[in-house]
N, C-alpha and C. Protein backbone atom coordinates (compact mmCIF):
# COMPACT_ATOMS: atom_id res chain seq x y z
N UNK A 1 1.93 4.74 -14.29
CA UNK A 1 2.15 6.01 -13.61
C UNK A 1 3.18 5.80 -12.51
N UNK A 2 4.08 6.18 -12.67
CA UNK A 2 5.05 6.33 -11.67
C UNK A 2 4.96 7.07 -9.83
N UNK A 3 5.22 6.62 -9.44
CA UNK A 3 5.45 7.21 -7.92
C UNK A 3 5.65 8.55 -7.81
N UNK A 4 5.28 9.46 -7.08
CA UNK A 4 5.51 10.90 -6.76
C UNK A 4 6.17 10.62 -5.21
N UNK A 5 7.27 10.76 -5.07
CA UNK A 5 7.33 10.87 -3.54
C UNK A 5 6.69 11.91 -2.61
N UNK A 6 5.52 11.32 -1.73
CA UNK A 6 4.82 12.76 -1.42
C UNK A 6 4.54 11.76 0.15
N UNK A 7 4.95 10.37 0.43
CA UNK A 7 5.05 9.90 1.84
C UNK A 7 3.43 9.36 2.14
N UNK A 8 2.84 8.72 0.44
CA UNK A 8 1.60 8.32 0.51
C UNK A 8 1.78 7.05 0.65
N UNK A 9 0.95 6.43 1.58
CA UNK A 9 0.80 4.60 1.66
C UNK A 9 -0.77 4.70 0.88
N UNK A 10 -0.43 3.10 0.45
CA UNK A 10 -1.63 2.47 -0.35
C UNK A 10 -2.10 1.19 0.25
N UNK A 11 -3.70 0.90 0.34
CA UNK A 11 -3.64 0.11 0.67
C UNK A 11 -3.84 -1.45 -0.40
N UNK A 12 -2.95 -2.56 -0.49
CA UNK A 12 -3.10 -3.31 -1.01
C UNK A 12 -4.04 -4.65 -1.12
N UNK A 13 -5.40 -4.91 -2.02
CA UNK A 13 -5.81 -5.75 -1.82
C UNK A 13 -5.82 -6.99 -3.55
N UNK A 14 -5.27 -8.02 -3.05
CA UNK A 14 -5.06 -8.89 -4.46
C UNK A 14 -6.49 -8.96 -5.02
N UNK A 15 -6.73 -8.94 -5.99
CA UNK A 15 -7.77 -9.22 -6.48
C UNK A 15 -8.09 -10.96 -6.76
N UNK A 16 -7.14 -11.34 -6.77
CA UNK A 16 -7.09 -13.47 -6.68
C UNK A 16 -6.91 -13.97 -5.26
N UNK A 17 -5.93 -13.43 -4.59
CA UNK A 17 -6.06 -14.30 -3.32
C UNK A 17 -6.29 -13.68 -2.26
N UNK A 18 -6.63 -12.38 -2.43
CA UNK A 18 -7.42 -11.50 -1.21
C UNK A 18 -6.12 -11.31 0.08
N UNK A 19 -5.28 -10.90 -0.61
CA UNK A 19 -3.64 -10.84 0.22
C UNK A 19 -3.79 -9.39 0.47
N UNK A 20 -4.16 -8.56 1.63
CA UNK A 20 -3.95 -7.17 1.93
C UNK A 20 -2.65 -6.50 2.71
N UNK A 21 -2.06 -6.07 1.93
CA UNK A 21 -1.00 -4.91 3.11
C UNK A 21 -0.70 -3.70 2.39
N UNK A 22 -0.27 -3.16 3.37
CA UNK A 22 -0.06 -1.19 3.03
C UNK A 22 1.04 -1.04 2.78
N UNK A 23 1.43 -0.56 1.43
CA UNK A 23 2.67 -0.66 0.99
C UNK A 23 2.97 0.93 0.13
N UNK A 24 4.18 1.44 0.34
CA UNK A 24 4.29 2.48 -0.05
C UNK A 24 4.40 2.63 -1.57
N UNK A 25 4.39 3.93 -2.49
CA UNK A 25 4.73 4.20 -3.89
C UNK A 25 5.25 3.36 -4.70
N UNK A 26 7.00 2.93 -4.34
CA UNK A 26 7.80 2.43 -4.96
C UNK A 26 6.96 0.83 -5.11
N UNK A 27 6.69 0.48 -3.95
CA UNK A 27 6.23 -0.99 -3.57
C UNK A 27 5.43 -1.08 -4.59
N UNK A 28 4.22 -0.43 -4.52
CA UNK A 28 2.66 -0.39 -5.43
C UNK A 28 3.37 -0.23 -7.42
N UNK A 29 4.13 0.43 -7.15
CA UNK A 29 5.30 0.23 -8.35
C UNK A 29 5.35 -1.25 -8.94
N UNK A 30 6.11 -1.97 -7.81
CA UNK A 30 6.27 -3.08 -8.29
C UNK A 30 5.47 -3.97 -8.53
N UNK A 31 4.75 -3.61 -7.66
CA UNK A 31 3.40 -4.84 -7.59
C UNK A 31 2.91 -4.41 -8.84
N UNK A 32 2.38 -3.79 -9.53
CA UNK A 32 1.53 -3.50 -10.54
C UNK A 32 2.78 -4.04 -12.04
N UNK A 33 3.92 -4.20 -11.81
CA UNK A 33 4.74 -4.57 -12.78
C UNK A 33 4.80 -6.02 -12.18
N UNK A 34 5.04 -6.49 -11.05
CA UNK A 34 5.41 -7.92 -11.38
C UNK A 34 4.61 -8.42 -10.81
N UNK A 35 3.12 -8.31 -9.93
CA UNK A 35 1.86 -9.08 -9.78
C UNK A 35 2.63 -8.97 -8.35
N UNK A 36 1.07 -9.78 -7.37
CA UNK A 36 1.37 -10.17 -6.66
C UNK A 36 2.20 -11.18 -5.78
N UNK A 37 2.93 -10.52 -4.47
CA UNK A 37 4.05 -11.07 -4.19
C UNK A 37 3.42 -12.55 -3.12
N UNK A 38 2.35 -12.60 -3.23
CA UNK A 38 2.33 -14.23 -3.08
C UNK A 38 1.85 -15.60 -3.41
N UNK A 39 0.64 -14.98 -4.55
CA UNK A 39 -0.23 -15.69 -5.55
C UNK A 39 0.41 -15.43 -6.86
N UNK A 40 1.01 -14.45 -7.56
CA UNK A 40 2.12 -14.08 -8.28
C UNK A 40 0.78 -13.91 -9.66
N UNK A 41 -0.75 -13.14 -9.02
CA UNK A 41 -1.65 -12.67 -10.14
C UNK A 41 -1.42 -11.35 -10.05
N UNK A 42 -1.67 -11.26 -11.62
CA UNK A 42 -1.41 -9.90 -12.24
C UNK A 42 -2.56 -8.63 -11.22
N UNK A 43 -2.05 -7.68 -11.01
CA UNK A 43 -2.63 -6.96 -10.53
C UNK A 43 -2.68 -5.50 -11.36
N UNK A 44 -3.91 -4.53 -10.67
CA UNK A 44 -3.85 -3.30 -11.40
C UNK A 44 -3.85 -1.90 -10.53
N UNK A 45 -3.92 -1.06 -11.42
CA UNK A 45 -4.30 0.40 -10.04
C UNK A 45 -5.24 0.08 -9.24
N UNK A 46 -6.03 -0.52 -10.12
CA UNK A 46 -7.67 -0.71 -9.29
C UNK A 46 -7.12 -1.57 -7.78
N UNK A 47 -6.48 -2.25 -7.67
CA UNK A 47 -5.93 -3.04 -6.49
C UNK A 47 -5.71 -2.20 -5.47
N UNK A 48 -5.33 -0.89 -5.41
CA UNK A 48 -4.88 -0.58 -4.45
C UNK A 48 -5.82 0.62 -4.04
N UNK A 49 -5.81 1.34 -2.64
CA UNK A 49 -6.60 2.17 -2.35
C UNK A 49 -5.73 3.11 -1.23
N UNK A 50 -6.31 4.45 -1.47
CA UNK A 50 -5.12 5.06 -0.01
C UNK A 50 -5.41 4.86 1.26
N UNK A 51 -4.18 4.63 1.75
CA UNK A 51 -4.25 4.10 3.57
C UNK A 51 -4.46 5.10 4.23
C-alpha cells in the first residue's frame, strides 16, 4: 500500500532488534521494501503504528 500524503508519522518498531523511530509515509515505504535500516530484518505493516 502506498503512501497517501496526508502529513501522517508512524511509529517504527523492528520486530528483530527492537530499533524504534517515527518515520514518515515515504520512509515506512521503504522500510517495508528493504527491511530494517539497521539489523537489515524483513519487516511488515504490522511494524509500524501511528505516532
Amino acid at each position: 500500500m502506498m503512501y497517501m500524503p496526508d502529513g501522517t508519522d508512524f511509529t517504527f518498531v523492528c520486530p528483530e532488534c527492537a530499533e524504534s523511530m517515527v518515520v514518515n509515509g515515504p520512509m515506512r515505504d521503504a522500510l517495508i521494501e528493504n527491511g530494517c535500516v539497521v539489523c537489515a530484518s524483513s519487516v511488515s505493516s504490522q511494524s509500524f503504528s501511528r505516532a
